[in-house]
PDB file of N, CA and C in Angstrom:
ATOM      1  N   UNK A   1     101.207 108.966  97.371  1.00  0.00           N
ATOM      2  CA  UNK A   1     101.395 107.555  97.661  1.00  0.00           C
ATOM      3  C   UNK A   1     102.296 106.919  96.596  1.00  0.00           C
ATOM      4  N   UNK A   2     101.807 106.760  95.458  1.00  0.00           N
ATOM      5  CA  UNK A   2     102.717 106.021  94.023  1.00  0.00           C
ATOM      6  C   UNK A   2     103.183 107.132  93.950  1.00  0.00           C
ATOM      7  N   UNK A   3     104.345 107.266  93.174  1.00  0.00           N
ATOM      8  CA  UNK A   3     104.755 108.315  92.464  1.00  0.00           C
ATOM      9  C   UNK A   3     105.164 108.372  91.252  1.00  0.00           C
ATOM     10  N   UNK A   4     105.975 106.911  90.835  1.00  0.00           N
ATOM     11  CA  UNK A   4     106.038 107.050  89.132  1.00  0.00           C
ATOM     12  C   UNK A   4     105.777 105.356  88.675  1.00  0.00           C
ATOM     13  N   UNK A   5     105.445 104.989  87.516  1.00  0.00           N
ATOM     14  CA  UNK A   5     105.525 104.007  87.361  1.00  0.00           C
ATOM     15  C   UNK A   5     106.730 103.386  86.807  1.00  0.00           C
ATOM     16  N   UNK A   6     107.191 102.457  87.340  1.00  0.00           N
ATOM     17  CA  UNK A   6     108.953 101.611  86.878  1.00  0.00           C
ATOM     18  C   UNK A   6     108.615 100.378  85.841  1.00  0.00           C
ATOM     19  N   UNK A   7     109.402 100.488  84.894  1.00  0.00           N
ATOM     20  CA  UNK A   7     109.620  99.664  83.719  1.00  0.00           C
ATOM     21  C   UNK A   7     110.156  98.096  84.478  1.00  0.00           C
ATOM     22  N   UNK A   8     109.980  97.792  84.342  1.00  0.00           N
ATOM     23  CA  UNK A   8     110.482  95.884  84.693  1.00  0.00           C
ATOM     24  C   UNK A   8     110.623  95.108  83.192  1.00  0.00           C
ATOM     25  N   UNK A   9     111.874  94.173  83.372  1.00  0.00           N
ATOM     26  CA  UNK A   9     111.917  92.830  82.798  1.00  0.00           C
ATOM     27  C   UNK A   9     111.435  91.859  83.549  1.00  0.00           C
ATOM     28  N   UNK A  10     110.630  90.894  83.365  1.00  0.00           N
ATOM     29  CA  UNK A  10     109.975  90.117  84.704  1.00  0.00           C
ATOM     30  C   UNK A  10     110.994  89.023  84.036  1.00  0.00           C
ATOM     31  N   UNK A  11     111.914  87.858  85.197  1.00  0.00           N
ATOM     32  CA  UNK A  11     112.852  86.967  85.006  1.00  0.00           C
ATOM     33  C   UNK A  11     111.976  86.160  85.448  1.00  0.00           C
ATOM     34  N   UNK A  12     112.561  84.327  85.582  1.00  0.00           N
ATOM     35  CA  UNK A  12     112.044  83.346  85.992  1.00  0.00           C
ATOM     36  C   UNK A  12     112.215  83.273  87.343  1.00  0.00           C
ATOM     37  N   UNK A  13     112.730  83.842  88.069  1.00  0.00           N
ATOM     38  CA  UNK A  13     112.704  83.671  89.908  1.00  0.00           C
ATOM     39  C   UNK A  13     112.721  85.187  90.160  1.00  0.00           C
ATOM     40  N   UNK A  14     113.015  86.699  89.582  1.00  0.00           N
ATOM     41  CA  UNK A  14     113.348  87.453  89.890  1.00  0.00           C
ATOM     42  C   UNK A  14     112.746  88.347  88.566  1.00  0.00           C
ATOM     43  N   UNK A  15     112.788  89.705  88.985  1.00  0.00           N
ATOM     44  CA  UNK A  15     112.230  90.840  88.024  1.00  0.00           C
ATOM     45  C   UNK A  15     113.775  91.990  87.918  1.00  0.00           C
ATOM     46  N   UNK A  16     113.978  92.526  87.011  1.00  0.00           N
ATOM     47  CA  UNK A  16     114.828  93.430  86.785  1.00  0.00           C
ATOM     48  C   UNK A  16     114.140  95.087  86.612  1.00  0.00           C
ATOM     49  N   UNK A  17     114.514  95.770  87.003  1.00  0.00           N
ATOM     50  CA  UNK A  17     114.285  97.600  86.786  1.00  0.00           C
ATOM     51  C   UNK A  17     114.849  97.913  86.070  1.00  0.00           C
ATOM     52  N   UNK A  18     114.262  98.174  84.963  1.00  0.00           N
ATOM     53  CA  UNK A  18     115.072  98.460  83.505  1.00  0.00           C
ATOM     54  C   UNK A  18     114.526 100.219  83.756  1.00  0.00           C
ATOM     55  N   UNK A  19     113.423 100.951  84.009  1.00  0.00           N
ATOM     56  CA  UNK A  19     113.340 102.542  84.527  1.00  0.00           C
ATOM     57  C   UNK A  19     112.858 102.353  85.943  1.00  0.00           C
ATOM     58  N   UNK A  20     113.782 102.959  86.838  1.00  0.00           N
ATOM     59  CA  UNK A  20     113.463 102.972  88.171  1.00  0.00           C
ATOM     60  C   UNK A  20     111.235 104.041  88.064  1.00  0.00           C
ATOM     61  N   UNK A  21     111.059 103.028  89.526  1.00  0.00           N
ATOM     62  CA  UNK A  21     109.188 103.672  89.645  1.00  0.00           C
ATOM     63  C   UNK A  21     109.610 102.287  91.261  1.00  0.00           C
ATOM     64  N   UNK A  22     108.115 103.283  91.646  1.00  0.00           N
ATOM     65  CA  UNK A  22     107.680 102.671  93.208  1.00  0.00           C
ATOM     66  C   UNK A  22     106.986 101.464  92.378  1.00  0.00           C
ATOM     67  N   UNK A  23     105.972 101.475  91.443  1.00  0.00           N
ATOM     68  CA  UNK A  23     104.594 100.528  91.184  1.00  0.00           C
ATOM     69  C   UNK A  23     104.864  99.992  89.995  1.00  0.00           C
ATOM     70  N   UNK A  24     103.784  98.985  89.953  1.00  0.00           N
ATOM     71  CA  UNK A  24     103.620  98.469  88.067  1.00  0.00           C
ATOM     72  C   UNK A  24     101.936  98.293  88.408  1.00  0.00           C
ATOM     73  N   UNK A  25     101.609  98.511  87.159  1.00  0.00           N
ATOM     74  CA  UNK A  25     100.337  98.276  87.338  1.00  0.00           C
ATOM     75  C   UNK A  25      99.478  96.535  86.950  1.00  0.00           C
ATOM     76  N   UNK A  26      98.826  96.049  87.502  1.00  0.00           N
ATOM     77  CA  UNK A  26      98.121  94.969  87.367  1.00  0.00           C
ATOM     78  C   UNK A  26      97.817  94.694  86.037  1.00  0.00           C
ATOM     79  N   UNK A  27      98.243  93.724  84.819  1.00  0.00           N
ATOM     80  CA  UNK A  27      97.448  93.977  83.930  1.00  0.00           C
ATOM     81  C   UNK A  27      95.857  93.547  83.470  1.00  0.00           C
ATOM     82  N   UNK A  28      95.005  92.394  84.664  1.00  0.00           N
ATOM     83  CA  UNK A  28      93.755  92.049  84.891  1.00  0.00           C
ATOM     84  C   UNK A  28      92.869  93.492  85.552  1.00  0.00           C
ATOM     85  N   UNK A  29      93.450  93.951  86.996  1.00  0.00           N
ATOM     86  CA  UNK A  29      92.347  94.189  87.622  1.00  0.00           C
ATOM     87  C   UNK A  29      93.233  96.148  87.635  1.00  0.00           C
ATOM     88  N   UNK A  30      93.891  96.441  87.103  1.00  0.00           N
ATOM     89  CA  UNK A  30      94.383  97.211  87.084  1.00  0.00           C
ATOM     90  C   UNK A  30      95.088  97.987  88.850  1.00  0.00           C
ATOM     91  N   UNK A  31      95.365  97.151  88.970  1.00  0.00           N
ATOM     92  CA  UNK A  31      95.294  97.816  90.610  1.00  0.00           C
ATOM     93  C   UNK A  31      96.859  98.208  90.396  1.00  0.00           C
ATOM     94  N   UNK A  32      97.077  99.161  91.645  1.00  0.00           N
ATOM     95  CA  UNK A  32      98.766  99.562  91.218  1.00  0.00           C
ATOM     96  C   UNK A  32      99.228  98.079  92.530  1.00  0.00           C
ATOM     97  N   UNK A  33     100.407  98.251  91.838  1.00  0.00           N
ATOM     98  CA  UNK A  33     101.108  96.885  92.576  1.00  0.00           C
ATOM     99  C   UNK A  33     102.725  97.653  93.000  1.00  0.00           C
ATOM    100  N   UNK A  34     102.852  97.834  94.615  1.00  0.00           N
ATOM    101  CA  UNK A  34     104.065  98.761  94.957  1.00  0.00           C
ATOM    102  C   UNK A  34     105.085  97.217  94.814  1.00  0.00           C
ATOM    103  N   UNK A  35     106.700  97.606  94.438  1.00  0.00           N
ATOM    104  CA  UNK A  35     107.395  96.836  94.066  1.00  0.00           C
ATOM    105  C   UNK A  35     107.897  95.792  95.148  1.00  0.00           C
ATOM    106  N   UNK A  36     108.121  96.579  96.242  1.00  0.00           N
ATOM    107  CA  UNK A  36     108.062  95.531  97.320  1.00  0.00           C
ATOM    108  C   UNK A  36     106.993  94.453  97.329  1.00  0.00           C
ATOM    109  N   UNK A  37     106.451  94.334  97.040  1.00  0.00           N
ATOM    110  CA  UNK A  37     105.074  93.531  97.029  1.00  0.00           C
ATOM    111  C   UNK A  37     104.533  92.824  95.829  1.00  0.00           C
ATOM    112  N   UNK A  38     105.320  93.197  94.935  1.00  0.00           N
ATOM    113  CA  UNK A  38     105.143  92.494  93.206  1.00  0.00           C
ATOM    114  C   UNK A  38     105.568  90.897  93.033  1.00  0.00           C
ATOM    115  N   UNK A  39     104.782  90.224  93.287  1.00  0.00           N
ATOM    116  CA  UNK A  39     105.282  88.290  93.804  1.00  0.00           C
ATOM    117  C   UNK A  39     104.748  87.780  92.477  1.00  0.00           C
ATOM    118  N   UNK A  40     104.074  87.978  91.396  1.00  0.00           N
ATOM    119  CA  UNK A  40     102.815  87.075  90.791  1.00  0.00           C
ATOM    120  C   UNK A  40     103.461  88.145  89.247  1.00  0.00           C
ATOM    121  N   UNK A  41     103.767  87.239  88.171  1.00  0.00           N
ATOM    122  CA  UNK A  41     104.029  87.795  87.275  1.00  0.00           C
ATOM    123  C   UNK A  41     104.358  86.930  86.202  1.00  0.00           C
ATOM    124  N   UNK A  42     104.158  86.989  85.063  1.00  0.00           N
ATOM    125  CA  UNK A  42     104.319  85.930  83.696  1.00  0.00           C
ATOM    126  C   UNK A  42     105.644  86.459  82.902  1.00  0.00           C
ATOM    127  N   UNK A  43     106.371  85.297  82.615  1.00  0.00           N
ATOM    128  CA  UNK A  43     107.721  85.786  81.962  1.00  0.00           C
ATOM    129  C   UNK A  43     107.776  85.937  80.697  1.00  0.00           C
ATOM    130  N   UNK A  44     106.759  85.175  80.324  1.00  0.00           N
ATOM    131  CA  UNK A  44     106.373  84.808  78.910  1.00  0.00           C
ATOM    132  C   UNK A  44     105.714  85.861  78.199  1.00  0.00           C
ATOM    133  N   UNK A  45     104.563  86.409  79.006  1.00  0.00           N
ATOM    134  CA  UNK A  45     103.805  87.388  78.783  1.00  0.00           C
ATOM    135  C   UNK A  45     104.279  88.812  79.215  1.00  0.00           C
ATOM    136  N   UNK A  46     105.313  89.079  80.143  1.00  0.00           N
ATOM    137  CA  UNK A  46     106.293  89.786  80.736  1.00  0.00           C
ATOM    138  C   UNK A  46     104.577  91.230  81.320  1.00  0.00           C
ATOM    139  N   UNK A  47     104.000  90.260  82.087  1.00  0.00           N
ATOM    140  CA  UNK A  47     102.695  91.322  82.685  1.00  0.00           C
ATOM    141  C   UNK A  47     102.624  90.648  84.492  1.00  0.00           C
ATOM    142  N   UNK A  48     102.640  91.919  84.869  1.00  0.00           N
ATOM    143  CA  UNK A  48     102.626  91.554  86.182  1.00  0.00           C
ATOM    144  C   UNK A  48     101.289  91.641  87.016  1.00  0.00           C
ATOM    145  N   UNK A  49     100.819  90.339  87.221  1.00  0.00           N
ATOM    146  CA  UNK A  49      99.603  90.623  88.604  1.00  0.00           C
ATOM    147  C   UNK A  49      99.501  90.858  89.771  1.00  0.00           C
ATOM    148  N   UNK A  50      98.323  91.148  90.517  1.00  0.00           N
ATOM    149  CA  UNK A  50      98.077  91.691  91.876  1.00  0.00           C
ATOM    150  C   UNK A  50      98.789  90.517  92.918  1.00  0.00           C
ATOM    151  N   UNK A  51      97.373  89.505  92.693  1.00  0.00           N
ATOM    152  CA  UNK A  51      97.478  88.250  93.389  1.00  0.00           C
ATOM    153  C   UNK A  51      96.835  87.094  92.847  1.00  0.00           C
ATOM    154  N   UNK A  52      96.816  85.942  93.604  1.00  0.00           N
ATOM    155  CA  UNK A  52      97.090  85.257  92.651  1.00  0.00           C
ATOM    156  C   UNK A  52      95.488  84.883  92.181  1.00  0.00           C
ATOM    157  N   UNK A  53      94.283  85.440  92.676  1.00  0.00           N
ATOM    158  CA  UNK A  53      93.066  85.830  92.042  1.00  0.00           C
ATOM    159  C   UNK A  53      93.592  86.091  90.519  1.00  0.00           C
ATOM    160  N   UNK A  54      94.135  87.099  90.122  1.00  0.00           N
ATOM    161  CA  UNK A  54      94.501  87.855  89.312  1.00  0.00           C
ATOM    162  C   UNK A  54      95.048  86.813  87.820  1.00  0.00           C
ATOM    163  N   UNK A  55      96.185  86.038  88.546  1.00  0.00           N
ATOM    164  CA  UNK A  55      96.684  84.396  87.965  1.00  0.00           C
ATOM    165  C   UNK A  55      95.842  83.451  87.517  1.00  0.00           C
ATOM    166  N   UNK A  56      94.862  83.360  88.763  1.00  0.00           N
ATOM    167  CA  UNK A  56      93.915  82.460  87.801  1.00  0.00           C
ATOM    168  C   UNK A  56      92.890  82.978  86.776  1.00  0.00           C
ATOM    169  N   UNK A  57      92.514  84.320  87.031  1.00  0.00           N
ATOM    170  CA  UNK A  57      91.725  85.130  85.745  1.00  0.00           C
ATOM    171  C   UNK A  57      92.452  84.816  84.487  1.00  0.00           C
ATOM    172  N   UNK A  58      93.413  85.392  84.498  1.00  0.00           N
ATOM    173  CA  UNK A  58      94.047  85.393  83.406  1.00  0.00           C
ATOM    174  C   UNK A  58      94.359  83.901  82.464  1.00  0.00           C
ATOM    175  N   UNK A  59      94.347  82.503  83.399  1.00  0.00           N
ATOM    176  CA  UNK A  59      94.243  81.580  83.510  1.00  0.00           C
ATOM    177  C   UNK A  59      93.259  81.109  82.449  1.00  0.00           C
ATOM    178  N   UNK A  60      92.076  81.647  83.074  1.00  0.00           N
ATOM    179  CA  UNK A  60      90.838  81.394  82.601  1.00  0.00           C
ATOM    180  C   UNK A  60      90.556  81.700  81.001  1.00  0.00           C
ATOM    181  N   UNK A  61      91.555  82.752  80.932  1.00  0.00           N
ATOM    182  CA  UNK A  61      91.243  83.786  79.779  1.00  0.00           C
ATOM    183  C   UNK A  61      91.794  83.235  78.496  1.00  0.00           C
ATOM    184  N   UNK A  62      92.923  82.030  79.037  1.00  0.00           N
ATOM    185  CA  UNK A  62      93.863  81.708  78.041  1.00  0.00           C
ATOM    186  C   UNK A  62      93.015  79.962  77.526  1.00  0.00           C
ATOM    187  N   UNK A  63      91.849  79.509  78.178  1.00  0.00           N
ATOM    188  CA  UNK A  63      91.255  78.738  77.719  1.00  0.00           C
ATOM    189  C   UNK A  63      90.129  78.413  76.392  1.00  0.00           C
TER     190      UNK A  63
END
């Protein structure tokens, strides 16, 4: 199903492939996240989430 994991720069509207991979992994719930499907991500923190469950955890975490 996955096959490698891909390096990303996460941008402010857009993400860059700095090592080509199908996935990135979640950094809350660890789930793999295929790239087509990678919407939810911090630029600041450059960590990409599932959904946006995931956004507000992390949310929570920073209180």
């Amino acid at each position: 199903m996955y096959k490698k994991l891909a390096k990303i720069k996460y941008l402010p509207n857009n993400f860059e492939v700095i090592e080509s991979g199908d996935h990135v992994i979640c950094c809350i719930s660890r789930k793999k996240i295929p790239l087509e499907r990678l919407n939810y991500w911090s630029v600041e923190l450059q960590e990409p989430y599932f959904s946006y469950v995931e956004v507000a955890k992390k949310r929570e975490e920073k209180k």
